[in-house]
PDB file of N, CA and C in Angstrom:
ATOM      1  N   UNK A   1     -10.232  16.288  15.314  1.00  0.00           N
ATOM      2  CA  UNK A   1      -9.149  17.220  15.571  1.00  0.00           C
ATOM      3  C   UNK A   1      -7.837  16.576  15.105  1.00  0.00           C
ATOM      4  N   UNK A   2      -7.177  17.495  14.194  1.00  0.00           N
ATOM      5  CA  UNK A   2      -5.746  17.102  13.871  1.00  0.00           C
ATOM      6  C   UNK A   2      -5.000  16.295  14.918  1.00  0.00           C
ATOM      7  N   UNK A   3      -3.841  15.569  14.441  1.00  0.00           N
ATOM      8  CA  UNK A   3      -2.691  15.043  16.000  1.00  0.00           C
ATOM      9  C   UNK A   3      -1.783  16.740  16.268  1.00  0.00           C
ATOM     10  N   UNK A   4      -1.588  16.091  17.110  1.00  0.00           N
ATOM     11  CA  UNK A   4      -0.282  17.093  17.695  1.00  0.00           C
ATOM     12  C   UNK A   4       0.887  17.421  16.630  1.00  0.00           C
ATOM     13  N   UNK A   5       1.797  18.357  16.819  1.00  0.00           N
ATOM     14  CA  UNK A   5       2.647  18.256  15.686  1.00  0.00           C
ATOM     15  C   UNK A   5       3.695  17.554  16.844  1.00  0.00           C
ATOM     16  N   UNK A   6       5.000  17.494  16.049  1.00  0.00           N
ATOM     17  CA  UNK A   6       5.225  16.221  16.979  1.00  0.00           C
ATOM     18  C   UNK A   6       7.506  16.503  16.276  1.00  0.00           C
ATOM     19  N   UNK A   7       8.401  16.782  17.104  1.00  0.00           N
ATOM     20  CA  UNK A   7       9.728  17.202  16.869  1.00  0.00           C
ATOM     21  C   UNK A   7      10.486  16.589  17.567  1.00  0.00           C
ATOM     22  N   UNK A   8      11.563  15.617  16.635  1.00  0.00           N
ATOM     23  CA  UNK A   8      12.749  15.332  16.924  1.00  0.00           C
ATOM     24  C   UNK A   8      13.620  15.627  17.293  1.00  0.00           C
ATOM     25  N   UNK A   9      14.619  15.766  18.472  1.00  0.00           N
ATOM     26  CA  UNK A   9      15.466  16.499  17.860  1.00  0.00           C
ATOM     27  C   UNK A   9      16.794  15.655  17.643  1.00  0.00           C
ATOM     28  N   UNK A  10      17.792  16.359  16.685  1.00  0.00           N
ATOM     29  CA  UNK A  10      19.000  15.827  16.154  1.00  0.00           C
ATOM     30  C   UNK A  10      19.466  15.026  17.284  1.00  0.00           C
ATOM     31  N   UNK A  11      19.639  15.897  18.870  1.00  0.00           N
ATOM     32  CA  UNK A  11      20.350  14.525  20.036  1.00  0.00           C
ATOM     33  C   UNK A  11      19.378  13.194  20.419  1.00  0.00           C
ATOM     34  N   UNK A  12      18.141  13.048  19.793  1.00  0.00           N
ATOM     35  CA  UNK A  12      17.093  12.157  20.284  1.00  0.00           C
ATOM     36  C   UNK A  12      17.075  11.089  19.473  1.00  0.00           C
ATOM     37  N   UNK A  13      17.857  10.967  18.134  1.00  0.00           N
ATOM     38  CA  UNK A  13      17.676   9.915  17.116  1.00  0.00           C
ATOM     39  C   UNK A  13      18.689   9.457  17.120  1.00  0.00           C
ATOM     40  N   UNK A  14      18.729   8.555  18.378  1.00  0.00           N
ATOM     41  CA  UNK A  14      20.100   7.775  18.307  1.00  0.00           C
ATOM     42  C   UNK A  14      19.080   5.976  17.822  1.00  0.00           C
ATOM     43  N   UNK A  15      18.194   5.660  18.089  1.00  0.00           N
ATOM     44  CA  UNK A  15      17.615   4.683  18.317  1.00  0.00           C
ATOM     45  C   UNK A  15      16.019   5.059  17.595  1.00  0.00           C
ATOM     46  N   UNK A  16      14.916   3.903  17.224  1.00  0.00           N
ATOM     47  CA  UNK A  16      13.758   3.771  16.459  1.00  0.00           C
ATOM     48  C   UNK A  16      13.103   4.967  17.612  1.00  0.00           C
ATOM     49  N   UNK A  17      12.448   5.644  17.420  1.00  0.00           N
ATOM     50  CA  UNK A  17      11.382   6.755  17.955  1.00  0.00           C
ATOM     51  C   UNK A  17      10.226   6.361  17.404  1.00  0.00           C
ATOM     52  N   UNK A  18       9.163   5.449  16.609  1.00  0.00           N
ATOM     53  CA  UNK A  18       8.146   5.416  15.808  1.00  0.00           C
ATOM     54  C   UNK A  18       8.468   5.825  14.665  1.00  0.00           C
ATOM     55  N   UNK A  19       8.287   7.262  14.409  1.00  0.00           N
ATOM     56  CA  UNK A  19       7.955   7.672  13.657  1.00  0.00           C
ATOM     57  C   UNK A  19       9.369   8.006  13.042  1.00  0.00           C
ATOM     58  N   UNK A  20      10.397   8.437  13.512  1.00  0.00           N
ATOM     59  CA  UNK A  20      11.716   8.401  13.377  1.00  0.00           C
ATOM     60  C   UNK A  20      12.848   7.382  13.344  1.00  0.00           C
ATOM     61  N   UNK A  21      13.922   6.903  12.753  1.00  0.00           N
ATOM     62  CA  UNK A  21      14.731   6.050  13.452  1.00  0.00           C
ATOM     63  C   UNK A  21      16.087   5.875  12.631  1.00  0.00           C
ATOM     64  N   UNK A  22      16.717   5.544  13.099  1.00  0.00           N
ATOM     65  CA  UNK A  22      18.412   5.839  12.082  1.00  0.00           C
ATOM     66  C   UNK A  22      18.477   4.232  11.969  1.00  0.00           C
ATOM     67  N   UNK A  23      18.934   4.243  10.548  1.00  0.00           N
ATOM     68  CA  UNK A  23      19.129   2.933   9.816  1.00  0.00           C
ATOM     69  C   UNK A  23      20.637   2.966   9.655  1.00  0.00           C
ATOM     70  N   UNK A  24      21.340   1.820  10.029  1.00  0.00           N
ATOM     71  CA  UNK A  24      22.887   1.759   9.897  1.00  0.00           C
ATOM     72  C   UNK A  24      22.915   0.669   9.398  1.00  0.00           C
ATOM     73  N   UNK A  25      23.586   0.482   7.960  1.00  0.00           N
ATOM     74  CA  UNK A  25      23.755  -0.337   7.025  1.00  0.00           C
ATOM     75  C   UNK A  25      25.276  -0.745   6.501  1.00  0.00           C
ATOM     76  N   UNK A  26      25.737  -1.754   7.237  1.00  0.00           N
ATOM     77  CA  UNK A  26      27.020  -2.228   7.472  1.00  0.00           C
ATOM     78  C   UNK A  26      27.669  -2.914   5.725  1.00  0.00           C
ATOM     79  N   UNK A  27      28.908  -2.316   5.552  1.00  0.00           N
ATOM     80  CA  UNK A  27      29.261  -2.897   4.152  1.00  0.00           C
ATOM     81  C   UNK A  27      28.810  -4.058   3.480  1.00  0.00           C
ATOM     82  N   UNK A  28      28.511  -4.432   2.292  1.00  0.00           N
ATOM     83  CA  UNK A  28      27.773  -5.170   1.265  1.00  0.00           C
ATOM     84  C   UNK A  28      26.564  -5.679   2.133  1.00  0.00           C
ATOM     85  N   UNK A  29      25.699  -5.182   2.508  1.00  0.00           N
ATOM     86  CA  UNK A  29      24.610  -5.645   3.124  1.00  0.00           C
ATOM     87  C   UNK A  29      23.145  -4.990   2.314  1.00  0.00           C
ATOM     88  N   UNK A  30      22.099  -5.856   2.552  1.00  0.00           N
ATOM     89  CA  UNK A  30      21.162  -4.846   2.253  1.00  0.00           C
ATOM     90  C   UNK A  30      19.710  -5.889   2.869  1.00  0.00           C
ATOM     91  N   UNK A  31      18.969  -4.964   3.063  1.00  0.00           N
ATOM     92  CA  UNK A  31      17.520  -5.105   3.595  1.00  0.00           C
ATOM     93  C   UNK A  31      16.788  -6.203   2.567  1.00  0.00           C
ATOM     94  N   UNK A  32      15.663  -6.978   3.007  1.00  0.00           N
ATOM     95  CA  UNK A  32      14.620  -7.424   2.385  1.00  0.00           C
ATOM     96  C   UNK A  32      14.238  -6.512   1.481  1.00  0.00           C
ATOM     97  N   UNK A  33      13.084  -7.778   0.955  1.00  0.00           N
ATOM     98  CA  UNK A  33      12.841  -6.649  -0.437  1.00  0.00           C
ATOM     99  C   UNK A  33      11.047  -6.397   0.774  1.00  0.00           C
ATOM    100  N   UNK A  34      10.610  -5.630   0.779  1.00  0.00           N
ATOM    101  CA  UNK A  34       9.704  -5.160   1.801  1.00  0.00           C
ATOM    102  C   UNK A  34       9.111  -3.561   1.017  1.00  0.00           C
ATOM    103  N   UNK A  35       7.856  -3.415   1.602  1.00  0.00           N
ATOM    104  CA  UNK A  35       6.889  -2.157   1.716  1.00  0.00           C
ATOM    105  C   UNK A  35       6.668  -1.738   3.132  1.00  0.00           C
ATOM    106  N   UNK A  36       6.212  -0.650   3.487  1.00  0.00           N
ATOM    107  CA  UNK A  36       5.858   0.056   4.750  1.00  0.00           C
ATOM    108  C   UNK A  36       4.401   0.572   4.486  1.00  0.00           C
ATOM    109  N   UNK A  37       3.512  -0.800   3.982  1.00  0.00           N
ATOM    110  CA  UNK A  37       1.550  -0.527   3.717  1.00  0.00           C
ATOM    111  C   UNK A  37       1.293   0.686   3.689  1.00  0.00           C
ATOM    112  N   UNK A  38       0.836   1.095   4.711  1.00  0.00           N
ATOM    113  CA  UNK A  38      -0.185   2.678   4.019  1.00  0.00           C
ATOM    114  C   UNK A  38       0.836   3.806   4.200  1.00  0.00           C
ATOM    115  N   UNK A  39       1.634   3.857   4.886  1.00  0.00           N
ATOM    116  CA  UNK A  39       2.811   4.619   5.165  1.00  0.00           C
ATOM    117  C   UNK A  39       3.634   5.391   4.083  1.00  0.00           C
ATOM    118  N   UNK A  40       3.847   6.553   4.094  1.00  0.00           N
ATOM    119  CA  UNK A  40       4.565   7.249   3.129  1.00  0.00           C
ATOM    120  C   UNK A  40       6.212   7.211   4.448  1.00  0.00           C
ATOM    121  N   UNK A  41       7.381   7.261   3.287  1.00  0.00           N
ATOM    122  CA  UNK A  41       8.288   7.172   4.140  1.00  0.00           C
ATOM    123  C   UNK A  41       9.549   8.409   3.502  1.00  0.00           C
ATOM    124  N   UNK A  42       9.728   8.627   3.954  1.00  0.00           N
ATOM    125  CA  UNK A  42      10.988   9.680   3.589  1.00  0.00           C
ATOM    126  C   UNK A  42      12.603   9.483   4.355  1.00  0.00           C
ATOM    127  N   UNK A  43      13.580   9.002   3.429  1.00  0.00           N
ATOM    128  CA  UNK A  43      14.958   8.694   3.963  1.00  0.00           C
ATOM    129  C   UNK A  43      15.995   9.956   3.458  1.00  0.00           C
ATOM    130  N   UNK A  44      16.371   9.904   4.656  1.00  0.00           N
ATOM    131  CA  UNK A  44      17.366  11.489   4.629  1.00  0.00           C
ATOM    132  C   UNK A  44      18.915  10.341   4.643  1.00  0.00           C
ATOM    133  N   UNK A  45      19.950  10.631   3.620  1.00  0.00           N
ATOM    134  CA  UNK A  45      21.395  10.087   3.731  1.00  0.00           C
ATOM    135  C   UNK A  45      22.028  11.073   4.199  1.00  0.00           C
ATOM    136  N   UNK A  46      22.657  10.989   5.658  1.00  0.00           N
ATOM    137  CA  UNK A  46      23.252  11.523   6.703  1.00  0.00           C
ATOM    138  C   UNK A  46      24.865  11.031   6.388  1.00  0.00           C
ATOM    139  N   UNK A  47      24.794  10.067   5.731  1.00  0.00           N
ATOM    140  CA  UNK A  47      26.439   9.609   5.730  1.00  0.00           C
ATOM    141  C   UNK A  47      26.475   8.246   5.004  1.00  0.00           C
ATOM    142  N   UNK A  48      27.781   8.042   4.121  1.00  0.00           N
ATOM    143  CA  UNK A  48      28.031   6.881   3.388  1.00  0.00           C
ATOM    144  C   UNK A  48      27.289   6.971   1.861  1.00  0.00           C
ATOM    145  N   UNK A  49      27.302   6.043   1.125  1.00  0.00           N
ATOM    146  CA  UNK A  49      26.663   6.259  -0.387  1.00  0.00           C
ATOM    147  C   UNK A  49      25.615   4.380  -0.396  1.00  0.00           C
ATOM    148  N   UNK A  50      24.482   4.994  -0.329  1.00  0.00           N
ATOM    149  CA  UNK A  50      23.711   3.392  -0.685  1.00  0.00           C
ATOM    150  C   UNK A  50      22.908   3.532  -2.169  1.00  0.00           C
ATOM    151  N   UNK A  51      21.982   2.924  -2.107  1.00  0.00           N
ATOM    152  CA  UNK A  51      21.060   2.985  -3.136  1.00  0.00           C
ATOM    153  C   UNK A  51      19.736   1.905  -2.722  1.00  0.00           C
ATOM    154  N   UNK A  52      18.761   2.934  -3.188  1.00  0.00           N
ATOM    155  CA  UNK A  52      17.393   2.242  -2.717  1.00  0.00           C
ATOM    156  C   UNK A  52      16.935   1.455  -4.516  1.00  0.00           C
ATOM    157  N   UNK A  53      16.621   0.327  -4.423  1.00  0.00           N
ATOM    158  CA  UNK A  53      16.367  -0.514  -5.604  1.00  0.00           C
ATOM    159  C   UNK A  53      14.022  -0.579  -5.107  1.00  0.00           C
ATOM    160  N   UNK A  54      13.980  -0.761  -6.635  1.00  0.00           N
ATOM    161  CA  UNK A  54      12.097  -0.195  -6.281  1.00  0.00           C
ATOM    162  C   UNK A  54      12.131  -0.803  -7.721  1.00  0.00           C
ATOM    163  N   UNK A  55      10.898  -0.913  -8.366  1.00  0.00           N
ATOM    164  CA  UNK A  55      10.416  -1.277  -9.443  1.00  0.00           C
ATOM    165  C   UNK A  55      10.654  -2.801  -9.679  1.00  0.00           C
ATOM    166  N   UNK A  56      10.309  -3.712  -9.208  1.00  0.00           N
ATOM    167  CA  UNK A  56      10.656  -5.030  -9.077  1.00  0.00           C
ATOM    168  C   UNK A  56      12.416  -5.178  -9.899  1.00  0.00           C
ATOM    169  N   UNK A  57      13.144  -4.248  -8.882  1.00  0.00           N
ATOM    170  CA  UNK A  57      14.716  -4.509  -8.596  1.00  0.00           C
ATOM    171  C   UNK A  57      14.999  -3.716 -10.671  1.00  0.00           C
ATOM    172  N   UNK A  58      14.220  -2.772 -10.960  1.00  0.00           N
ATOM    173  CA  UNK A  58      14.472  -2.427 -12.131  1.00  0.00           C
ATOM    174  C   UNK A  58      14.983  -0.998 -12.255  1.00  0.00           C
ATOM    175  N   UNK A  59      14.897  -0.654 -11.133  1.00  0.00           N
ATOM    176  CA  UNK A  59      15.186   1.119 -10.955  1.00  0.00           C
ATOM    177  C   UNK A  59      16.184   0.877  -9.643  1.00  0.00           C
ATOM    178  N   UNK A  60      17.304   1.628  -9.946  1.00  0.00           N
ATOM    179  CA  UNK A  60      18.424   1.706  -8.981  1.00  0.00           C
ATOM    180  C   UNK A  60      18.864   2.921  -8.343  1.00  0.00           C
ATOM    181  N   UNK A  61      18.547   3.566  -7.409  1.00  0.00           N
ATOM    182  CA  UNK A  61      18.644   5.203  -7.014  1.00  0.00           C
ATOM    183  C   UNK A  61      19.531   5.457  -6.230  1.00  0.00           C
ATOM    184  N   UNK A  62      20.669   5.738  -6.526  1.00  0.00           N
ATOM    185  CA  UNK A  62      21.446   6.127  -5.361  1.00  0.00           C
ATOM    186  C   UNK A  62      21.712   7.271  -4.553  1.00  0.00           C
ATOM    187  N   UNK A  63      22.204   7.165  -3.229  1.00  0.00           N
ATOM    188  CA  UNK A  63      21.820   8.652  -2.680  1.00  0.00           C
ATOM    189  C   UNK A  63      23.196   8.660  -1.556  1.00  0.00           C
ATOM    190  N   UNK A  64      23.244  10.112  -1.786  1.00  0.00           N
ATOM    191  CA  UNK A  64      25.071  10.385  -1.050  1.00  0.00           C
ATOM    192  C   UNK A  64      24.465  11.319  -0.095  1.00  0.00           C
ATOM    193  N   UNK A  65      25.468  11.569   1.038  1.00  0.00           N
ATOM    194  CA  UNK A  65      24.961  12.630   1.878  1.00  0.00           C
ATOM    195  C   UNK A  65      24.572  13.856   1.446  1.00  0.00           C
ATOM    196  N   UNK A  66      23.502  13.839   2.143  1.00  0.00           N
ATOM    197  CA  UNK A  66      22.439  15.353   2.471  1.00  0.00           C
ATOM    198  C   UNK A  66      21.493  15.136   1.082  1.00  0.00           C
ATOM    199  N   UNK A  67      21.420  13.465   0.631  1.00  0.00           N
ATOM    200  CA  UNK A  67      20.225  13.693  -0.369  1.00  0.00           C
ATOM    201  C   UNK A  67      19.026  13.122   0.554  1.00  0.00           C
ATOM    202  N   UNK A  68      17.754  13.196  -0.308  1.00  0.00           N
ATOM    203  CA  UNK A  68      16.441  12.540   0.351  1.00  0.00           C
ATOM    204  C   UNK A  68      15.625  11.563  -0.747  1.00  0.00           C
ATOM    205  N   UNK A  69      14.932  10.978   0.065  1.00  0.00           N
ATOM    206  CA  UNK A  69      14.480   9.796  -1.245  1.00  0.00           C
ATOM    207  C   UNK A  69      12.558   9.967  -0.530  1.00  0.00           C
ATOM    208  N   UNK A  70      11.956   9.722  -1.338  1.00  0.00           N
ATOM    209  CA  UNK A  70      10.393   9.500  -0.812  1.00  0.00           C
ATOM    210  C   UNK A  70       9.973   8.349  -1.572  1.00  0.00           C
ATOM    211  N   UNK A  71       9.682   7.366  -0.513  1.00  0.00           N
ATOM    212  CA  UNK A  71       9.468   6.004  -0.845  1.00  0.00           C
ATOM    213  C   UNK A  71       7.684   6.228  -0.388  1.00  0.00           C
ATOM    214  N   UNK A  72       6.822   5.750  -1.662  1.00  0.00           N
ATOM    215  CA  UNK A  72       5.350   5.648  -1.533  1.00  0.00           C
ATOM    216  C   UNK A  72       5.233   4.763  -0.829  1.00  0.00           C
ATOM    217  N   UNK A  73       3.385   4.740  -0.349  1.00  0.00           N
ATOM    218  CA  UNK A  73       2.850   3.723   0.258  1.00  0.00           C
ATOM    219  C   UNK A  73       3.084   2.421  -0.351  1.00  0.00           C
ATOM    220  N   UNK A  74       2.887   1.351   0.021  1.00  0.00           N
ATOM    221  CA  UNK A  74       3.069   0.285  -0.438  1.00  0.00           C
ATOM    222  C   UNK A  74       3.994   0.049  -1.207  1.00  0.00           C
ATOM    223  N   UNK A  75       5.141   0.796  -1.593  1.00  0.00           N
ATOM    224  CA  UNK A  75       5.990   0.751  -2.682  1.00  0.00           C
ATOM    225  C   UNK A  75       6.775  -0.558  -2.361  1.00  0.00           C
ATOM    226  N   UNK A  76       7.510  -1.205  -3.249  1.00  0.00           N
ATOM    227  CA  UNK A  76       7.891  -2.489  -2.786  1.00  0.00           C
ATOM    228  C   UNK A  76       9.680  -1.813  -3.143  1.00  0.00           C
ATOM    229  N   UNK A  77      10.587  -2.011  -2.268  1.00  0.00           N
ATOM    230  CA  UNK A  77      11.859  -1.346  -2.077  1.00  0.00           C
ATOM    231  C   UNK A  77      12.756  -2.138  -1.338  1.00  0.00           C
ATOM    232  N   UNK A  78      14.215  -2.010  -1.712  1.00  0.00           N
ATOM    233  CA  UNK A  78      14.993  -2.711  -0.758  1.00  0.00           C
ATOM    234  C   UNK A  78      16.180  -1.514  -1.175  1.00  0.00           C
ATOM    235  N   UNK A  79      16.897  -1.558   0.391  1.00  0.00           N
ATOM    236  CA  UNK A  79      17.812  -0.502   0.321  1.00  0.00           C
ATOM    237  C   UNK A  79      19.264  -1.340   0.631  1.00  0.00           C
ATOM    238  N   UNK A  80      20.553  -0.888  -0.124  1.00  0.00           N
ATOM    239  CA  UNK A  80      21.607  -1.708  -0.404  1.00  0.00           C
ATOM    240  C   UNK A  80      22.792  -0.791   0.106  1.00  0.00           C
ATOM    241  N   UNK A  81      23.383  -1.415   0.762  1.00  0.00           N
ATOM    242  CA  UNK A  81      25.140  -0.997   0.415  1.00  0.00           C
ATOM    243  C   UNK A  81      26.027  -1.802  -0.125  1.00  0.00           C
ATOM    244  N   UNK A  82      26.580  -1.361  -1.197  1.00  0.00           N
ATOM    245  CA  UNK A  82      27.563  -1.929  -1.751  1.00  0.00           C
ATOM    246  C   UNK A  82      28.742  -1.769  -1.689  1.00  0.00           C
ATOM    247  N   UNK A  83      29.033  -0.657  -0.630  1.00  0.00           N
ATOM    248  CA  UNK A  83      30.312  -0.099  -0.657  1.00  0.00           C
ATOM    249  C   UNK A  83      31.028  -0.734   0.752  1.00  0.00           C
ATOM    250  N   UNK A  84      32.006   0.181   0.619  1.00  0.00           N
ATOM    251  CA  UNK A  84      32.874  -0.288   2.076  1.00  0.00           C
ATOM    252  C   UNK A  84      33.134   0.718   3.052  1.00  0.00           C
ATOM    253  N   UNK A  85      32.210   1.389   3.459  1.00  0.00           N
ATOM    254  CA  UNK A  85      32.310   2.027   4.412  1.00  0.00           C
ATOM    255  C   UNK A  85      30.168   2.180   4.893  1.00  0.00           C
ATOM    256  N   UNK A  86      30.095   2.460   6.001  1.00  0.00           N
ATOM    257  CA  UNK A  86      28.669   2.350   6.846  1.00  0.00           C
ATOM    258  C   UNK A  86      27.744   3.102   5.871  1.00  0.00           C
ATOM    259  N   UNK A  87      26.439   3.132   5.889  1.00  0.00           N
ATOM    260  CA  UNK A  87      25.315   3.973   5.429  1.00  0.00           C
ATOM    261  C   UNK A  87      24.530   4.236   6.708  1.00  0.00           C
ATOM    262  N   UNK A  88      24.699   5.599   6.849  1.00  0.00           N
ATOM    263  CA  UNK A  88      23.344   6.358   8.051  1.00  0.00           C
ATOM    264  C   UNK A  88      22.182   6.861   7.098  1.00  0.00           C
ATOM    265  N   UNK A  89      21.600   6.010   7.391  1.00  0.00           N
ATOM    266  CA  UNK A  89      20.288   7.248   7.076  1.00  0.00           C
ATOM    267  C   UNK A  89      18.785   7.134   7.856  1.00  0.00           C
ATOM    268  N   UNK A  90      18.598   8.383   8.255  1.00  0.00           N
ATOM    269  CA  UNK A  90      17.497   8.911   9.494  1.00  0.00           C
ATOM    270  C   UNK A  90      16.021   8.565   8.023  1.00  0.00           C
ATOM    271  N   UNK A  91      15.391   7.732   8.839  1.00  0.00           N
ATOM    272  CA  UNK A  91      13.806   7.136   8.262  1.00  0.00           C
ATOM    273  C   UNK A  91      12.863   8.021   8.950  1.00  0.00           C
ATOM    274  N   UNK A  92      11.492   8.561   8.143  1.00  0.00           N
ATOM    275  CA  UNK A  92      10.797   9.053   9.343  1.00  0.00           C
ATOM    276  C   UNK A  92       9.479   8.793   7.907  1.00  0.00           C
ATOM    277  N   UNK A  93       8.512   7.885   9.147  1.00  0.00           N
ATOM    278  CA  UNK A  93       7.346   7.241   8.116  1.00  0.00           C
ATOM    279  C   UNK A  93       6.349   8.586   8.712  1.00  0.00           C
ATOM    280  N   UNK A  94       5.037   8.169   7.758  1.00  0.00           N
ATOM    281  CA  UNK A  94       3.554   9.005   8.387  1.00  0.00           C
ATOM    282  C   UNK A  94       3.040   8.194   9.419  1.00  0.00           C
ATOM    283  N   UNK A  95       3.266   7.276  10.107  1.00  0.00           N
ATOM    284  CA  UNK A  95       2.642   6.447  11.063  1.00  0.00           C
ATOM    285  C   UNK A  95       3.215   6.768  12.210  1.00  0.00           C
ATOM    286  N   UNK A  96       2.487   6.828  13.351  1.00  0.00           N
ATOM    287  CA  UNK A  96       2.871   6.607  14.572  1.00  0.00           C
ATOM    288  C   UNK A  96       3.457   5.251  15.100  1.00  0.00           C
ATOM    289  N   UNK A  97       3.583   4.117  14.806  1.00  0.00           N
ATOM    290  CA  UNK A  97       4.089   3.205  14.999  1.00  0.00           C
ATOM    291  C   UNK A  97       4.805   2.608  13.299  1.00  0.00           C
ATOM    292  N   UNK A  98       6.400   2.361  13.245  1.00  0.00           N
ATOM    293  CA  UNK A  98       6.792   1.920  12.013  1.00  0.00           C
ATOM    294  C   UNK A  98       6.070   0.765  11.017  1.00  0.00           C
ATOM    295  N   UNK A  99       5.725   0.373   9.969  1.00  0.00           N
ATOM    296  CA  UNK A  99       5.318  -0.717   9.675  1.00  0.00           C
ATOM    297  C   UNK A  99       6.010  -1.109   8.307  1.00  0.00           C
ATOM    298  N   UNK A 100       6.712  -2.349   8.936  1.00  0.00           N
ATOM    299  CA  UNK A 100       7.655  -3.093   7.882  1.00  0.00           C
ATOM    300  C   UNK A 100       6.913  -4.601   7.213  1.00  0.00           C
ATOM    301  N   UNK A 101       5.982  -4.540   6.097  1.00  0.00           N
ATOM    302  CA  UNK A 101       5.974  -5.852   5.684  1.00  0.00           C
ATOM    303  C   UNK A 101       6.834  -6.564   4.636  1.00  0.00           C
ATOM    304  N   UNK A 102       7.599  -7.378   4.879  1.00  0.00           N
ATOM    305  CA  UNK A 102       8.819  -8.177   4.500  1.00  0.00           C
ATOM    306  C   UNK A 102       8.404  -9.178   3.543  1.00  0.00           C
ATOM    307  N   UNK A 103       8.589  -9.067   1.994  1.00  0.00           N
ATOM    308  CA  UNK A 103       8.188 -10.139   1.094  1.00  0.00           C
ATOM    309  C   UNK A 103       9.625 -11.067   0.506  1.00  0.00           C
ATOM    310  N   UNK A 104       8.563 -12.317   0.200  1.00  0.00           N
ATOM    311  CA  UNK A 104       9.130 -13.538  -0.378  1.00  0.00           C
ATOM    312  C   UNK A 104       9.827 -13.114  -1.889  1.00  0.00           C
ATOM    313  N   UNK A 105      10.319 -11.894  -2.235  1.00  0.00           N
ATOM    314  CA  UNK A 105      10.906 -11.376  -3.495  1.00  0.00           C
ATOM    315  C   UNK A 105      10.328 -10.199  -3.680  1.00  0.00           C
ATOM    316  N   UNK A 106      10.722 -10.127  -4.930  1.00  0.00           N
ATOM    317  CA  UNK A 106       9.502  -8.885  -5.993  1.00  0.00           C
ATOM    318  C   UNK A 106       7.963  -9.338  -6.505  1.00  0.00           C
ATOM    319  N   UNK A 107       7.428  -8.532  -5.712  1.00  0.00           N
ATOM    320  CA  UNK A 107       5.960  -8.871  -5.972  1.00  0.00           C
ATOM    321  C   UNK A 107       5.291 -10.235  -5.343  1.00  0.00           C
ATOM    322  N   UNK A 108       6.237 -10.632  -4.152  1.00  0.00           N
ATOM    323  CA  UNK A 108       6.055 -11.971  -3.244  1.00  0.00           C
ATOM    324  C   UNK A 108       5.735 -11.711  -2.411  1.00  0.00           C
ATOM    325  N   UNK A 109       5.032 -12.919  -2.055  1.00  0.00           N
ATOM    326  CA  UNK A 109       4.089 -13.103  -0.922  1.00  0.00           C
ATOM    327  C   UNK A 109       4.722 -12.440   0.400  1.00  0.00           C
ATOM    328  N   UNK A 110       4.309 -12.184   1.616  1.00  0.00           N
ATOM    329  CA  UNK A 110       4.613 -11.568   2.987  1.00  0.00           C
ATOM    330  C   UNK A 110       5.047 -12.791   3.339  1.00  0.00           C
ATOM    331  N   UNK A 111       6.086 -12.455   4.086  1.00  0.00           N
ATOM    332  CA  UNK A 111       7.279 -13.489   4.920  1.00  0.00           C
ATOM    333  C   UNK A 111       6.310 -13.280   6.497  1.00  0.00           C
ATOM    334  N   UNK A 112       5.955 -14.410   6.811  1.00  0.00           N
ATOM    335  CA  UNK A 112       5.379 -14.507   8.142  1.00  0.00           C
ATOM    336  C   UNK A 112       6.815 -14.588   8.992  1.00  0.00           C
ATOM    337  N   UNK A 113       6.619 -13.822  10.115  1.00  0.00           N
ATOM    338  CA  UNK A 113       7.942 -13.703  11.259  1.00  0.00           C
ATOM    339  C   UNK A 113       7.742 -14.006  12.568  1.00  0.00           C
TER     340      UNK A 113
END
């Protein structure tokens, strides 16, 4: 039997939910270079201008409010701000629990934590 269907709502995503969670990305900062394994992930930009880097750091995508990005399984990705003002953007994977594996570069080994 299928799962349940399963709704957020806009006042509930202040904080990680699993399957949901708002990413706040503070000026010139940016994430590991990392995949989310079997997980398909979809990032909604709610506010600020970042850019998600993918293709061992060869493809540069940037995304302004009210765009969406679909990051594949295993895709190897790191998401950046370069600017000077915050990046919101609401994450919501296919997993019931998030899964972040964190590599030693592009195409590097998993960072044990």
């Amino acid at each position: 039997m299928p799962g349940a269907v399963h709704v957020t709502k806009s006042e509930d995503i202040k904080e990680s939910t699993g399957q949901t969670e708002v990413m706040i990305a503070h000026p010139h900062t940016g994430s590991a270079i990392h995949h989310h394994g079997e997980q398909e992930t979809i990032v909604f930009a709610q506010s600020g201008h970042g850019t998600i880097v993918s293709n061992g750091g060869a493809t540069r995508q940037h995304l302004a409010p009210g765009d969406f990005a679909l990051i594949p399984a295993y895709a190897e990705h790191q998401e950046i701000n370069e600017g000077e003002e915050e990046v919101v953007w609401i994450i919501t994977r296919s997993g019931r629990e998030p899964v972040v594996v964190n590599l030693k570069g592009w195409g590097g080994d998993v960072v044990n934590e």
